[in-house]
PDB file of N, CA and C in Angstrom:
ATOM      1  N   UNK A   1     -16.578 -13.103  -4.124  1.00  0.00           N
ATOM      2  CA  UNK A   1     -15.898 -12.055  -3.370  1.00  0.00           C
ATOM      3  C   UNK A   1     -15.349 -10.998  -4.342  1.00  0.00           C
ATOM      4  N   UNK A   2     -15.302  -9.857  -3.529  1.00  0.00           N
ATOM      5  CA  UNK A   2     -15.183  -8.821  -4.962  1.00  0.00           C
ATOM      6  C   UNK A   2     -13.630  -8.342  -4.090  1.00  0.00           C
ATOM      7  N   UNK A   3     -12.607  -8.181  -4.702  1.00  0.00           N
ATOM      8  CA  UNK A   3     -11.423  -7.245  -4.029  1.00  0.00           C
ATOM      9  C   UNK A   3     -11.651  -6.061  -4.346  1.00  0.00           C
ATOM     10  N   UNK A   4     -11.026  -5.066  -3.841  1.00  0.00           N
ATOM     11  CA  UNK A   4     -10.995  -3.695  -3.556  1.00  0.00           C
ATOM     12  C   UNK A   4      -9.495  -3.060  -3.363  1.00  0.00           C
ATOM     13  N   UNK A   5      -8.540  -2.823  -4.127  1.00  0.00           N
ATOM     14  CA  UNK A   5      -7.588  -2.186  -4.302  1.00  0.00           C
ATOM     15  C   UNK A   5      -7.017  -1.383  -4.233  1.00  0.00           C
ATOM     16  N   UNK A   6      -6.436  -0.254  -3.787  1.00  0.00           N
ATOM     17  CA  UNK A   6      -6.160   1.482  -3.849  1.00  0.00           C
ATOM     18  C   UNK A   6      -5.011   1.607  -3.283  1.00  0.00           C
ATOM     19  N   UNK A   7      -4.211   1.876  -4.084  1.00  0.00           N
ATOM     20  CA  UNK A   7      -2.396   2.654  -3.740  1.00  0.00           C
ATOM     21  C   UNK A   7      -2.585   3.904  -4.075  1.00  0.00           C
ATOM     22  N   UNK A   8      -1.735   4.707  -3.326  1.00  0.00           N
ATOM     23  CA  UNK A   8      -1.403   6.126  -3.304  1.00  0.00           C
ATOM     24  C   UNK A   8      -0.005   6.465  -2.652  1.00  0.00           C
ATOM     25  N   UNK A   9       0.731   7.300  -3.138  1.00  0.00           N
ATOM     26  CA  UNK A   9       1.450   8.607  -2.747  1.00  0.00           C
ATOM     27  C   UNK A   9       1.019   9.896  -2.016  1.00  0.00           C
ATOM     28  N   UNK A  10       2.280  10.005  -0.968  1.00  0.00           N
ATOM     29  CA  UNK A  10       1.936  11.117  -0.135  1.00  0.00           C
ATOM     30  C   UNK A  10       2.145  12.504  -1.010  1.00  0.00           C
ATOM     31  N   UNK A  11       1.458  12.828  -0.535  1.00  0.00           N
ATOM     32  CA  UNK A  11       2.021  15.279  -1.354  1.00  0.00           C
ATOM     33  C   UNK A  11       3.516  15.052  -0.883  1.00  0.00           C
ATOM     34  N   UNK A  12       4.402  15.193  -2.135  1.00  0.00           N
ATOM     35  CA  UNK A  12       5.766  15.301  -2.142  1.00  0.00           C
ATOM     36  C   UNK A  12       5.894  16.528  -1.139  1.00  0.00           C
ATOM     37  N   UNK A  13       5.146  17.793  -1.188  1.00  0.00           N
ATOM     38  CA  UNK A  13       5.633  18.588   0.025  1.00  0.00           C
ATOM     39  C   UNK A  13       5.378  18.345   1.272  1.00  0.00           C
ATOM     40  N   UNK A  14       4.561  17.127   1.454  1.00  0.00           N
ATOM     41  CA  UNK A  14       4.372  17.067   3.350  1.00  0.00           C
ATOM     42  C   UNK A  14       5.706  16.917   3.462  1.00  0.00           C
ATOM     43  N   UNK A  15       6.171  17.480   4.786  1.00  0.00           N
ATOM     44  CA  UNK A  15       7.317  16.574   5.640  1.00  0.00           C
ATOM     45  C   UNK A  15       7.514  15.630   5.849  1.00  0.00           C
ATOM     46  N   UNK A  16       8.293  14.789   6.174  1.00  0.00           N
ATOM     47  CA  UNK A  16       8.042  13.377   6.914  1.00  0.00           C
ATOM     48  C   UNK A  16       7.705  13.445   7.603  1.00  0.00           C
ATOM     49  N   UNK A  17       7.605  13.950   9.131  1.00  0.00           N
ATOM     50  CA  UNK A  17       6.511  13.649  10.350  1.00  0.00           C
ATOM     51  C   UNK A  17       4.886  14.201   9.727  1.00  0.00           C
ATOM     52  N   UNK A  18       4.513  14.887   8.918  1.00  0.00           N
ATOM     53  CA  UNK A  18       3.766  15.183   8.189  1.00  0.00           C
ATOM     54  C   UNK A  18       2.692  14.162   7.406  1.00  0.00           C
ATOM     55  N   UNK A  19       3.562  13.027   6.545  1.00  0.00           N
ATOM     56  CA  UNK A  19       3.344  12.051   6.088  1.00  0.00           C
ATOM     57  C   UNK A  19       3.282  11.074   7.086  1.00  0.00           C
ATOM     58  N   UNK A  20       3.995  10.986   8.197  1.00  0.00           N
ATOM     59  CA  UNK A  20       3.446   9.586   8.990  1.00  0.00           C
ATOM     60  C   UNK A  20       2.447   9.954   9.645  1.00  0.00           C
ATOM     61  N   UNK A  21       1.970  11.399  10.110  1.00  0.00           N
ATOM     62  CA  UNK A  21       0.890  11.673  10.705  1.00  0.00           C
ATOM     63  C   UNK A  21      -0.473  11.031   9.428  1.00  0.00           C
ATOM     64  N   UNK A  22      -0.604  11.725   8.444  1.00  0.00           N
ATOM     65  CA  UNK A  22      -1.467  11.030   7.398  1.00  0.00           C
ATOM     66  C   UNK A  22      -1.416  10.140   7.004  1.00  0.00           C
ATOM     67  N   UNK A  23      -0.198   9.036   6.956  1.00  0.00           N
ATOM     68  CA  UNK A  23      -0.723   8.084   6.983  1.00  0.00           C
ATOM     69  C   UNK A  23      -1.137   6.919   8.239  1.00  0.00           C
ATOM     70  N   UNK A  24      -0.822   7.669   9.228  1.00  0.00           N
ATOM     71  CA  UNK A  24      -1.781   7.345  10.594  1.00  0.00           C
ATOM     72  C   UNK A  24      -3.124   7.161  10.706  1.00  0.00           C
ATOM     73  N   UNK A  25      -3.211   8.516   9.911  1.00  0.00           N
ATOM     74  CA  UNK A  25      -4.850   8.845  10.315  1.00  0.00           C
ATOM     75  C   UNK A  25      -5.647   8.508   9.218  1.00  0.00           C
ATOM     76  N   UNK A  26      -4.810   8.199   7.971  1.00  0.00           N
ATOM     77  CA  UNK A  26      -5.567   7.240   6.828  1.00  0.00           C
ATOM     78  C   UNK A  26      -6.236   5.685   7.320  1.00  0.00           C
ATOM     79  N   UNK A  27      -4.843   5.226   7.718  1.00  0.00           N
ATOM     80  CA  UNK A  27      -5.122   3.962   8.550  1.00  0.00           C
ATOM     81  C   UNK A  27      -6.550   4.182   9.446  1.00  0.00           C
ATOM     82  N   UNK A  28      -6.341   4.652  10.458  1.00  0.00           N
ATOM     83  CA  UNK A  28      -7.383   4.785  11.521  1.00  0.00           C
ATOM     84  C   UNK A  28      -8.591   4.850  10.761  1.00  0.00           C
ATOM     85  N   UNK A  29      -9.050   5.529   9.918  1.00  0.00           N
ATOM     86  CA  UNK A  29      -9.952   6.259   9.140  1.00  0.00           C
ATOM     87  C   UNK A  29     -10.662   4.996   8.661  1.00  0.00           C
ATOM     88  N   UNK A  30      -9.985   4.623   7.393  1.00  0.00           N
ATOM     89  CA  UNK A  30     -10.267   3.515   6.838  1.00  0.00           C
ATOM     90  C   UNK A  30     -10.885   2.603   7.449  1.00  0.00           C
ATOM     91  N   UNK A  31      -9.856   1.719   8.106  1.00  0.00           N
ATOM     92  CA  UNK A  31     -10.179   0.907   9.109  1.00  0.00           C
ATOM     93  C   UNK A  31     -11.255   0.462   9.768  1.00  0.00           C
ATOM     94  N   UNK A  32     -11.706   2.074  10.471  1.00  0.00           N
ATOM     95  CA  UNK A  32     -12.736   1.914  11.275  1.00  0.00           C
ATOM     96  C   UNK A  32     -14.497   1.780  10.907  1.00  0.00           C
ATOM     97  N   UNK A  33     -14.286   2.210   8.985  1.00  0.00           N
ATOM     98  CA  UNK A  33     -15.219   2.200   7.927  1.00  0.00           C
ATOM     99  C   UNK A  33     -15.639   0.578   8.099  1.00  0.00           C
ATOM    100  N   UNK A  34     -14.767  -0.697   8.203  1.00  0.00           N
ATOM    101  CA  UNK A  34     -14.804  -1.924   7.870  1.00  0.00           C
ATOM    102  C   UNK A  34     -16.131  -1.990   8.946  1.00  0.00           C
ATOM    103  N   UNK A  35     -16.220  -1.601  10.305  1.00  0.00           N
ATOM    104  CA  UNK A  35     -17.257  -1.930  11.133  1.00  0.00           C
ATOM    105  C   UNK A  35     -18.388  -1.294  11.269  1.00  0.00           C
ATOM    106  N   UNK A  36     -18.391  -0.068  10.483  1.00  0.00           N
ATOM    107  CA  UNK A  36     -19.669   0.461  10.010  1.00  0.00           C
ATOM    108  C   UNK A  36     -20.611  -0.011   8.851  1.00  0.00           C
ATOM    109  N   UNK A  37     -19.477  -1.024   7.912  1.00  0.00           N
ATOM    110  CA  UNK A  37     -20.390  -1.016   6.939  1.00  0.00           C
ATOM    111  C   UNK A  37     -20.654  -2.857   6.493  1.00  0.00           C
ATOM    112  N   UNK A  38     -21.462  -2.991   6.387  1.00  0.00           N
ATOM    113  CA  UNK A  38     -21.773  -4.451   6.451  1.00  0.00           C
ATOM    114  C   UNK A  38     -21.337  -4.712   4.500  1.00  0.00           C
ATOM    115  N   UNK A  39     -21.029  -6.154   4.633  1.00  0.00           N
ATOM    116  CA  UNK A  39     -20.246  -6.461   3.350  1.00  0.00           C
ATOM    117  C   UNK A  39     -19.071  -7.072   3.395  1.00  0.00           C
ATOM    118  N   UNK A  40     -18.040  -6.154   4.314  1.00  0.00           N
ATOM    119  CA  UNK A  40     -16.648  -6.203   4.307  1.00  0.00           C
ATOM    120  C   UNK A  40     -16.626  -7.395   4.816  1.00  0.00           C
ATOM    121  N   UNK A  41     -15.575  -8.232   4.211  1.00  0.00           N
ATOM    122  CA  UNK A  41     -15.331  -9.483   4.460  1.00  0.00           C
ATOM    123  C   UNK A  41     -13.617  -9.105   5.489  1.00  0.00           C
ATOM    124  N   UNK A  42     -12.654  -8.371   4.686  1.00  0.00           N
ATOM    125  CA  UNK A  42     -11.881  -7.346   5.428  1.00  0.00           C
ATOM    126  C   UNK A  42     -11.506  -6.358   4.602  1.00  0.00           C
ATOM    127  N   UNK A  43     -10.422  -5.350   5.654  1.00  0.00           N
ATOM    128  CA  UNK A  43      -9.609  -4.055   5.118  1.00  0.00           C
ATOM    129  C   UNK A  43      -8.633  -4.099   5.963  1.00  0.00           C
ATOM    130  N   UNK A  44      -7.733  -3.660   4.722  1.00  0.00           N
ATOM    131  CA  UNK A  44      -6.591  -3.271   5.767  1.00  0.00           C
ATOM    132  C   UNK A  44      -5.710  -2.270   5.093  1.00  0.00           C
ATOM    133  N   UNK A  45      -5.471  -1.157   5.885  1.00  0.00           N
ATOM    134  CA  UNK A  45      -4.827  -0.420   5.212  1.00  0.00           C
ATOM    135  C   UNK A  45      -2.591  -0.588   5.538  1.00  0.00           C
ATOM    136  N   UNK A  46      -2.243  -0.641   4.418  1.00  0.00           N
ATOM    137  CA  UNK A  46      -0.696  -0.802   4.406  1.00  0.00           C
ATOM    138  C   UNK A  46      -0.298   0.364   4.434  1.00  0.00           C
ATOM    139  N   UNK A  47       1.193   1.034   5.547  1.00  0.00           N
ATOM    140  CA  UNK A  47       1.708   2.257   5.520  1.00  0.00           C
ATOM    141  C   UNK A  47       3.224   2.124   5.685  1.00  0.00           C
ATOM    142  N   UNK A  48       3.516   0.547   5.612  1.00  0.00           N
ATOM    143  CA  UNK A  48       4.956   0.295   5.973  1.00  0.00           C
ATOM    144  C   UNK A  48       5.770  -0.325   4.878  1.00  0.00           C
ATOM    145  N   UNK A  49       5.159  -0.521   3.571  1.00  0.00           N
ATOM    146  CA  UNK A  49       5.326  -0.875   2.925  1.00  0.00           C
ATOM    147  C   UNK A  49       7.189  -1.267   2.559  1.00  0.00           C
ATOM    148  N   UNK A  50       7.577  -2.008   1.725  1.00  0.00           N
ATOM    149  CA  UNK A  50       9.571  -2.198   1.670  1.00  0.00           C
ATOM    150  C   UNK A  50      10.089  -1.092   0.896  1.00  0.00           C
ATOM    151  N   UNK A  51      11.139  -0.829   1.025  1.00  0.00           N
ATOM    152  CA  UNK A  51      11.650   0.390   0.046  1.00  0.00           C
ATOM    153  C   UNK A  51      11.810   0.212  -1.531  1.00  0.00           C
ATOM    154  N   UNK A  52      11.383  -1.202  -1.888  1.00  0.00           N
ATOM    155  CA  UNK A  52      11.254  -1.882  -3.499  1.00  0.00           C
ATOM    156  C   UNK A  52       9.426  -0.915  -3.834  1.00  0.00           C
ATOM    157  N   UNK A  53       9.031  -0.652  -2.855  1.00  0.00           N
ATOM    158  CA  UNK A  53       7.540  -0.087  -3.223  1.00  0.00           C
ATOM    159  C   UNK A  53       7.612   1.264  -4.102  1.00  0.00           C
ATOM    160  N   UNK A  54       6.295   1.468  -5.121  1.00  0.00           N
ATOM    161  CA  UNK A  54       6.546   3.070  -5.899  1.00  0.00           C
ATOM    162  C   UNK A  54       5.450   3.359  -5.019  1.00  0.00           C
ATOM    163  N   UNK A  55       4.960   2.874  -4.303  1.00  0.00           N
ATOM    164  CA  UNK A  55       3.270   3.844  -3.535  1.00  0.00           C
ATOM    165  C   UNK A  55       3.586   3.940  -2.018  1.00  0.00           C
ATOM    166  N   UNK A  56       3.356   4.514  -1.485  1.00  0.00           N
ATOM    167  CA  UNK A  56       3.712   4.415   0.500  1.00  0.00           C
ATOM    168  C   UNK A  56       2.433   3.715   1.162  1.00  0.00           C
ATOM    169  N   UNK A  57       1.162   4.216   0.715  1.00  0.00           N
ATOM    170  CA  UNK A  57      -0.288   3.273   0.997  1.00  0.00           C
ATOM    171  C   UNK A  57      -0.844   2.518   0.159  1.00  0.00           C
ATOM    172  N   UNK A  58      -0.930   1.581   1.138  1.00  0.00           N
ATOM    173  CA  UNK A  58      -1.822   0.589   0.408  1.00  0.00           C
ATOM    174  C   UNK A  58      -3.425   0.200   1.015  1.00  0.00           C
ATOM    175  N   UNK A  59      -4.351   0.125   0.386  1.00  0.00           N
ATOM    176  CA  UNK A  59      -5.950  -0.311   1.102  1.00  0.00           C
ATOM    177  C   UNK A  59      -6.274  -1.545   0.294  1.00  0.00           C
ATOM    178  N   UNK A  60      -5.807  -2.578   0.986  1.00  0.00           N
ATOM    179  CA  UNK A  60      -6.136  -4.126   0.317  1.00  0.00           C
ATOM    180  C   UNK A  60      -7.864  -4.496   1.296  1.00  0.00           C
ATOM    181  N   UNK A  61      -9.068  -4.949   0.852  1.00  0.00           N
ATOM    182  CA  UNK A  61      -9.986  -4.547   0.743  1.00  0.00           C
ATOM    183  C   UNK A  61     -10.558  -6.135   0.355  1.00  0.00           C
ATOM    184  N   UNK A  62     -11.841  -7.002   0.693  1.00  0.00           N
ATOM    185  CA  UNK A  62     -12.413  -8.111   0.127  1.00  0.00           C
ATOM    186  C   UNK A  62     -13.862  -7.420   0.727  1.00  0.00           C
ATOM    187  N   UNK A  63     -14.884  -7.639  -0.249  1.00  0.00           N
ATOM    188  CA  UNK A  63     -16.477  -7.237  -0.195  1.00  0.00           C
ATOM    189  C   UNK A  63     -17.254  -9.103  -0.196  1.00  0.00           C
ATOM    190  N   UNK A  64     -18.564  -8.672   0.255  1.00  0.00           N
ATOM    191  CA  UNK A  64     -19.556 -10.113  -0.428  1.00  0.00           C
ATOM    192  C   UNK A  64     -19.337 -10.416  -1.492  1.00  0.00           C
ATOM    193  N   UNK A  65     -19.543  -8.755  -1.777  1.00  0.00           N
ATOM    194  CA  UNK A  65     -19.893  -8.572  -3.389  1.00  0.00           C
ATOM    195  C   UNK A  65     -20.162  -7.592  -3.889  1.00  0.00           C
ATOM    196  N   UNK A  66     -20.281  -7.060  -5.219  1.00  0.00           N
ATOM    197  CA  UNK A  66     -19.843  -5.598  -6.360  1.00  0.00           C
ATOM    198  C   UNK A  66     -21.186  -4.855  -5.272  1.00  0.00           C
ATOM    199  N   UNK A  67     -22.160  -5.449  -4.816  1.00  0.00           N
ATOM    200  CA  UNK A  67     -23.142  -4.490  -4.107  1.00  0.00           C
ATOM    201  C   UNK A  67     -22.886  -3.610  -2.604  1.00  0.00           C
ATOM    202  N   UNK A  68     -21.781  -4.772  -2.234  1.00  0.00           N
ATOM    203  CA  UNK A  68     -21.471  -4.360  -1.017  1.00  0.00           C
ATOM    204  C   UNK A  68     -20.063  -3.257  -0.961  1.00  0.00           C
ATOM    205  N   UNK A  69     -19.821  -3.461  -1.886  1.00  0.00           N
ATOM    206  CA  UNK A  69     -18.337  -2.280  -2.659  1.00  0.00           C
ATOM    207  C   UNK A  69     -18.701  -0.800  -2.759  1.00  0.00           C
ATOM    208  N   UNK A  70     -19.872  -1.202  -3.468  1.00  0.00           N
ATOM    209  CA  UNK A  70     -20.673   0.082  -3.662  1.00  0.00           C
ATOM    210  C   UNK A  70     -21.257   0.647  -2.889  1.00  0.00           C
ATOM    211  N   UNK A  71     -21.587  -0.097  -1.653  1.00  0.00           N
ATOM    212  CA  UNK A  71     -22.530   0.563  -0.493  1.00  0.00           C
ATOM    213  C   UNK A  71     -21.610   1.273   0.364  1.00  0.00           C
ATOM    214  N   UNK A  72     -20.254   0.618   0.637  1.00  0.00           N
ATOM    215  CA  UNK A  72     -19.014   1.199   1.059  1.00  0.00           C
ATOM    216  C   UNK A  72     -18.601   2.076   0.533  1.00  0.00           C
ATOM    217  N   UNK A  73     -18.165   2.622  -0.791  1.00  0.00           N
ATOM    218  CA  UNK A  73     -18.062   4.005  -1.708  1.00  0.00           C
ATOM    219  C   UNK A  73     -18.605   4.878  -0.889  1.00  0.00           C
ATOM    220  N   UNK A  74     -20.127   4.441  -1.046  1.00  0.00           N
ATOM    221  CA  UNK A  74     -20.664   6.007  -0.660  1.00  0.00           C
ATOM    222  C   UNK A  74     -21.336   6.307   0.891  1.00  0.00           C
ATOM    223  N   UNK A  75     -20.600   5.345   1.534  1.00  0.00           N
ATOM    224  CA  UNK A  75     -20.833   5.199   3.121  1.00  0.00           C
ATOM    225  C   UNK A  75     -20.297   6.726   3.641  1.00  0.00           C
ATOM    226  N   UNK A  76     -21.412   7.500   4.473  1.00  0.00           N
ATOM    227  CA  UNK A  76     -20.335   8.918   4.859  1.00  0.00           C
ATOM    228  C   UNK A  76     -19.231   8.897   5.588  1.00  0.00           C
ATOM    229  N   UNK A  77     -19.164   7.574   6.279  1.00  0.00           N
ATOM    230  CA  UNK A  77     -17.822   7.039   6.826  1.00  0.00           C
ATOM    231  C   UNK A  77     -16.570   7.237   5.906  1.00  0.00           C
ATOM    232  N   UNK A  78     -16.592   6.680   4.942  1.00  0.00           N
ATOM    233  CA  UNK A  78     -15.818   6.696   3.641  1.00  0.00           C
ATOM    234  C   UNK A  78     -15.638   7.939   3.381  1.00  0.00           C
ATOM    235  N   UNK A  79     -16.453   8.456   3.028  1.00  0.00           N
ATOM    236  CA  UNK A  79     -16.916   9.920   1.942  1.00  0.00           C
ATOM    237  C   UNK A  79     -15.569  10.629   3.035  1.00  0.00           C
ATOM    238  N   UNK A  80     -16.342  10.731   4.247  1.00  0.00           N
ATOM    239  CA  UNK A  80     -15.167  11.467   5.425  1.00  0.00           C
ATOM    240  C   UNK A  80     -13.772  11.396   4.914  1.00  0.00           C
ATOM    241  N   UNK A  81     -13.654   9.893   4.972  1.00  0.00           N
ATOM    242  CA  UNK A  81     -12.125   9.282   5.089  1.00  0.00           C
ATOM    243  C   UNK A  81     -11.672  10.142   3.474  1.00  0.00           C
ATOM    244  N   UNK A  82     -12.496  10.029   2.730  1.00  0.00           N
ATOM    245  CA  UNK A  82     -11.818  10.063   1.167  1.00  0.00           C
ATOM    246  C   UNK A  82     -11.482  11.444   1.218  1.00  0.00           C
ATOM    247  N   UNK A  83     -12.595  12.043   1.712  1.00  0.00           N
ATOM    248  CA  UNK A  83     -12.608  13.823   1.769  1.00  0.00           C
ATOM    249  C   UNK A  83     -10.546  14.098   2.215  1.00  0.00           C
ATOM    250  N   UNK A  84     -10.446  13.434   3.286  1.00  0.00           N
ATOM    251  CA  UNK A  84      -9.093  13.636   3.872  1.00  0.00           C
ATOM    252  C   UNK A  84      -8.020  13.012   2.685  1.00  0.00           C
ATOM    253  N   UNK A  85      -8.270  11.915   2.542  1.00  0.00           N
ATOM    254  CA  UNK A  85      -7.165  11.710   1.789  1.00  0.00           C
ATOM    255  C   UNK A  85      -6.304  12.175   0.622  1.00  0.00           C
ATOM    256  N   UNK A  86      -7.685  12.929  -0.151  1.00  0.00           N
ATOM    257  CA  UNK A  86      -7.443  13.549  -0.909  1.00  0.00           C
ATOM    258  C   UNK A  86      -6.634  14.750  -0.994  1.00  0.00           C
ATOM    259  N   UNK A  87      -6.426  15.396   0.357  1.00  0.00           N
ATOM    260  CA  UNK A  87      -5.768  16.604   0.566  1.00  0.00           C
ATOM    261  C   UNK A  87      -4.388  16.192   0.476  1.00  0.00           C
ATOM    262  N   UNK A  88      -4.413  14.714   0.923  1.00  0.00           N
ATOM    263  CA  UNK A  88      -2.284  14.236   1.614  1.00  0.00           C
ATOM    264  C   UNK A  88      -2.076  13.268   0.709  1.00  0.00           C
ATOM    265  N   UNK A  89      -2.707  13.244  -0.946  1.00  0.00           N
ATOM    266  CA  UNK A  89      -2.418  12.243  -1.448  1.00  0.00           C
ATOM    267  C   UNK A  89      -2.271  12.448  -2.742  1.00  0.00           C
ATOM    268  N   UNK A  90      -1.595  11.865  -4.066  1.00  0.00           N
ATOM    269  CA  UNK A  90      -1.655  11.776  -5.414  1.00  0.00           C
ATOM    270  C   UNK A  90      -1.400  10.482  -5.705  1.00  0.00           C
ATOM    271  N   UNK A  91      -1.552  10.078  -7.121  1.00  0.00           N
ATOM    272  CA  UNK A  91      -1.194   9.358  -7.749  1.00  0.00           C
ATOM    273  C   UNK A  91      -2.224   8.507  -7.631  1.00  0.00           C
ATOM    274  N   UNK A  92      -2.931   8.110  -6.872  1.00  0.00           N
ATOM    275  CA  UNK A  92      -4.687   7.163  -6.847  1.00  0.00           C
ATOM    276  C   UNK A  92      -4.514   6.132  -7.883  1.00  0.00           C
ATOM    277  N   UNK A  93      -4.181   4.947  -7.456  1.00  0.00           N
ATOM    278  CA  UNK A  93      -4.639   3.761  -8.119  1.00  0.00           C
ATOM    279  C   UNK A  93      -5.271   2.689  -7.721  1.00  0.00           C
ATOM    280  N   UNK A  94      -6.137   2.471  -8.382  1.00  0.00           N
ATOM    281  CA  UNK A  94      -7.118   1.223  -8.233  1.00  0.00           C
ATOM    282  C   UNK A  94      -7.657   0.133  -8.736  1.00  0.00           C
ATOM    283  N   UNK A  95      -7.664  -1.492  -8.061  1.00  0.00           N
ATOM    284  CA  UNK A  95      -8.042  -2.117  -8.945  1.00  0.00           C
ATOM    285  C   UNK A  95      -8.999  -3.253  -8.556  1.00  0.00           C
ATOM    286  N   UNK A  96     -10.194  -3.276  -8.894  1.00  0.00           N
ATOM    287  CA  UNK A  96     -11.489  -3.923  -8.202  1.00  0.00           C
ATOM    288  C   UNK A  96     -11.668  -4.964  -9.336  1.00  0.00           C
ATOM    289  N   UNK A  97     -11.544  -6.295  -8.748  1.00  0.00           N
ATOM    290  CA  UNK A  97     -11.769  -7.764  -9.611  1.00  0.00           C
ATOM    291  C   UNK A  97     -12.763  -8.653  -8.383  1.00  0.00           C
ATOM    292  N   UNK A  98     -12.923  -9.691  -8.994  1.00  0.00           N
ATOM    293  CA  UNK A  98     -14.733 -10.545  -8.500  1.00  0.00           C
ATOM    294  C   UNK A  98     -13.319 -11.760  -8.545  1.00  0.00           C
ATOM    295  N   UNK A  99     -13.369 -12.738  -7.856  1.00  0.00           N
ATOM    296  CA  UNK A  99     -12.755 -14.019  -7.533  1.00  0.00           C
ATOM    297  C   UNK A  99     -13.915 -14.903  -6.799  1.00  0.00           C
TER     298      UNK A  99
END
């Protein structure tokens, strides 16, 4: 099984109703990638995270495997979702390990 990792920060200038709207529609987005693309073992995207957190999203993520990770990357499902996120987001971290 391969994990799939990714925390992010909202654009310090959204608003707050701003930021819960994006990270609404991150959620939704994501999410709905898991049933388009064969591989995913699951996804889930985190937006409620405790106030001990430095990131507001989280995309905790399990594949078959490094092939099926990759087929998800460049799924246009994804591509969509990423296209967006990128506008309401900084700080991008990621971390993909095989268990």
């Amino acid at each position: 099984m391969v994990h799939h990792i990714v925390l992010w920060n909202l654009k310090e200038e959204l608003s707050e109703a701003e930021k819960k709207e994006a990270a609404n529609r991150i959620k939704k987005e994501l999410e709905a990638v898991k049933k388009e693309v064969s591989g995913v073992v699951s996804l889930n995207v985190v937006t409620n995270g405790l106030e001990s957190s430095n990131k507001e999203i989280g995309l905790i993520s399990v594949f078959e495997s490094e092939e099926a990770l990759k087929a998800y990357q460049v799924h246009p499902a994804h591509v969509a979702a990423g296209g967006f996120i990128k506008t309401v987001t900084s700080g991008r971290c990621c971390l993909d390990y095989e268990e």
